[in-house]
C-alpha atoms as a PDB file:
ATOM      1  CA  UNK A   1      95.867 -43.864 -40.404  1.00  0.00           C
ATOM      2  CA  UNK A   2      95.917 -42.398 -43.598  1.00  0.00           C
ATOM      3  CA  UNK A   3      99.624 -42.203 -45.109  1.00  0.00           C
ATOM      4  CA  UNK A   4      98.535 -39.928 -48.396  1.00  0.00           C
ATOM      5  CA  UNK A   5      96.967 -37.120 -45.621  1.00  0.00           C
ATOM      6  CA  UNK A   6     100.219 -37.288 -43.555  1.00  0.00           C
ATOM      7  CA  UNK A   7     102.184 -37.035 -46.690  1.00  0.00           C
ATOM      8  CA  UNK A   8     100.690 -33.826 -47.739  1.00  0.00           C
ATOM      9  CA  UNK A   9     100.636 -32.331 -43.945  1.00  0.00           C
ATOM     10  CA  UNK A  10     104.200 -33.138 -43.674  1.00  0.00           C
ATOM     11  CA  UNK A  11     104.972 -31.430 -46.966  1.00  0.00           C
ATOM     12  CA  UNK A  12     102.583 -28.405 -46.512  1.00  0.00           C
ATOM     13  CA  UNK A  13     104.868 -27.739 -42.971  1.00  0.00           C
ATOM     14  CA  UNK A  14     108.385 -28.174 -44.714  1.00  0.00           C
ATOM     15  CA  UNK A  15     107.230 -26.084 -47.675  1.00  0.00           C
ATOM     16  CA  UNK A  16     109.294 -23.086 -47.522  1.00  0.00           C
ATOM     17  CA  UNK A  17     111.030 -23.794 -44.473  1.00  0.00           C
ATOM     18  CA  UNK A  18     114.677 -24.072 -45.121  1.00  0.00           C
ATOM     19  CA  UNK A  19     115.551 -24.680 -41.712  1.00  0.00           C
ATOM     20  CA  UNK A  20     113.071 -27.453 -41.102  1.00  0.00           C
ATOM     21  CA  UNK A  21     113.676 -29.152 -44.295  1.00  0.00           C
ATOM     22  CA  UNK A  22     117.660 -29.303 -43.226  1.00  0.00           C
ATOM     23  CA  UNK A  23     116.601 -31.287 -39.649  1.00  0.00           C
ATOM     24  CA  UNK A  24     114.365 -33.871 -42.129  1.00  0.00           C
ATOM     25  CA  UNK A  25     117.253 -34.516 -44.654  1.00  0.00           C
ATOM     26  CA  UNK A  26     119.573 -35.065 -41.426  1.00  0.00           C
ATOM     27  CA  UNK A  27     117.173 -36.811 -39.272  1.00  0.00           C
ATOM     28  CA  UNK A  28     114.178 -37.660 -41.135  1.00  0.00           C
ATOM     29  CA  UNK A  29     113.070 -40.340 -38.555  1.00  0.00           C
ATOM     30  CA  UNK A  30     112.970 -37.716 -35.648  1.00  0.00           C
ATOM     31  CA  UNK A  31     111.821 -34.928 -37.844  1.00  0.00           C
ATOM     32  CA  UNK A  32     108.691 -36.672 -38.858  1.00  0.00           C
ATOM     33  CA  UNK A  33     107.781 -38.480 -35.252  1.00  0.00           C
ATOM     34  CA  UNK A  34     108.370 -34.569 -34.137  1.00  0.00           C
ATOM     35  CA  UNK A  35     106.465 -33.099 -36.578  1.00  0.00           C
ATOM     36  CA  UNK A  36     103.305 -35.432 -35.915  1.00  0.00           C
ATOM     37  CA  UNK A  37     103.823 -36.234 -32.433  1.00  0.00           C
ATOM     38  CA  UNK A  38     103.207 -39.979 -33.470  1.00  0.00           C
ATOM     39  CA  UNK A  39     105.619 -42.853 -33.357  1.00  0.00           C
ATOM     40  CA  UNK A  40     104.918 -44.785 -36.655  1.00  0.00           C
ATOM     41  CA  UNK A  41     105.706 -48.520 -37.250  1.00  0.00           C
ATOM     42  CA  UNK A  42     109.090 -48.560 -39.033  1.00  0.00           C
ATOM     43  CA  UNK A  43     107.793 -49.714 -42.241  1.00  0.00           C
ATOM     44  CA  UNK A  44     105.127 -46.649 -42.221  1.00  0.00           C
ATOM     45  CA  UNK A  45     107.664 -44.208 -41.347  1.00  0.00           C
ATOM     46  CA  UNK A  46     110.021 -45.813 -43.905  1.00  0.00           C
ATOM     47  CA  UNK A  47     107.337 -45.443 -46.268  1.00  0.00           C
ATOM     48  CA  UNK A  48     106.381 -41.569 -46.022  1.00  0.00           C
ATOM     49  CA  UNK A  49     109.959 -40.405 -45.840  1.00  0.00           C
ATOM     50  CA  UNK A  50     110.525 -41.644 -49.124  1.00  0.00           C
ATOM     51  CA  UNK A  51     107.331 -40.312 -50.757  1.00  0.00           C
ATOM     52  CA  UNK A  52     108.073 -36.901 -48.916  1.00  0.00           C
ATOM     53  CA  UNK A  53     111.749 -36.918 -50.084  1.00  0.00           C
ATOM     54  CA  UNK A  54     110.025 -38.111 -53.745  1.00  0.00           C
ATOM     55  CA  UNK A  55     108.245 -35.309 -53.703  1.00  0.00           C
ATOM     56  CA  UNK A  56     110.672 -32.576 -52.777  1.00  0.00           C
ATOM     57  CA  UNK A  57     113.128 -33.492 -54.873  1.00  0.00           C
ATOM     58  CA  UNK A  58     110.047 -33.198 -58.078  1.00  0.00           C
ATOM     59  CA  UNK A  59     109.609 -29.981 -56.406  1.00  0.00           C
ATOM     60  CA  UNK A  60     113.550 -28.806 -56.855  1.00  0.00           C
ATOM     61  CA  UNK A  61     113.557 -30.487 -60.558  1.00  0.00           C
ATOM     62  CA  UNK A  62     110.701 -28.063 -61.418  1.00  0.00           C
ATOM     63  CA  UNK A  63     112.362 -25.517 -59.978  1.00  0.00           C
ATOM     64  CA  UNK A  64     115.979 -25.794 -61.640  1.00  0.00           C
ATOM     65  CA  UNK A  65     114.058 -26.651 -65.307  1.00  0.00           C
ATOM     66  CA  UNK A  66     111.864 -23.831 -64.954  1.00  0.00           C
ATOM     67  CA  UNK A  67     115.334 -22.129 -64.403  1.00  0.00           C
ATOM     68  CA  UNK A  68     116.983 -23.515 -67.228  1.00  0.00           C
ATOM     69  CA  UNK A  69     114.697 -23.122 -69.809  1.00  0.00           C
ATOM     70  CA  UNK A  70     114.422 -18.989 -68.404  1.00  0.00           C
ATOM     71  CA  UNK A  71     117.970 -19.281 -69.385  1.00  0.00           C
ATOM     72  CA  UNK A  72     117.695 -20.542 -72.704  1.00  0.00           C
ATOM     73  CA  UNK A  73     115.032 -18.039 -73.477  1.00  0.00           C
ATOM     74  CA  UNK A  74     117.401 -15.387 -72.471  1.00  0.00           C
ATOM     75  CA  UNK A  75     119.858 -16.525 -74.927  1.00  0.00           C
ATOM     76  CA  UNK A  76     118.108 -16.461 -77.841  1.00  0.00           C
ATOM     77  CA  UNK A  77     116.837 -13.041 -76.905  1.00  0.00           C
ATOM     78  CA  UNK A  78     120.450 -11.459 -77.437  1.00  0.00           C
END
């Protein structure tokens, strides 16, 4: 099974879906069997939830220093 592929089809369904991503930081065990109708050895499972979490919290960083430096620009605009 390949972990990297799961990784990104995992990601590519929670991208943009508040909702979704709110049941995977709850439950992320449940989300992801759910999500890939697959029950994964705990050590696999273990294994993608962080990268996936790794990943969307990269994801928010961008986001919120993409905001900050917007912000900064505005000020020296004034």
């Amino acid at each position: 099974m390949d972990i990297q592929k799961i990784i990104s089809d995992v990601l590519a369904k929670l991208e943009g879906d508040d909702n979704l991503i709110a049941k995977f930081t709850a439950d992320p065990v449940k989300t992801l069997e759910g999500l890939l109708n697959v029950d994964l050895p705990d050590d696999q499972i273990n294994a993608v939830i962080d990268a996936i979490k790794a990943k969307l919290n990269l994801n928010e960083v961008a986001e919120n220093a993409s905001g900050i430096l917007g912000a900064i620009k505005n000020i020296f605009k004034k």
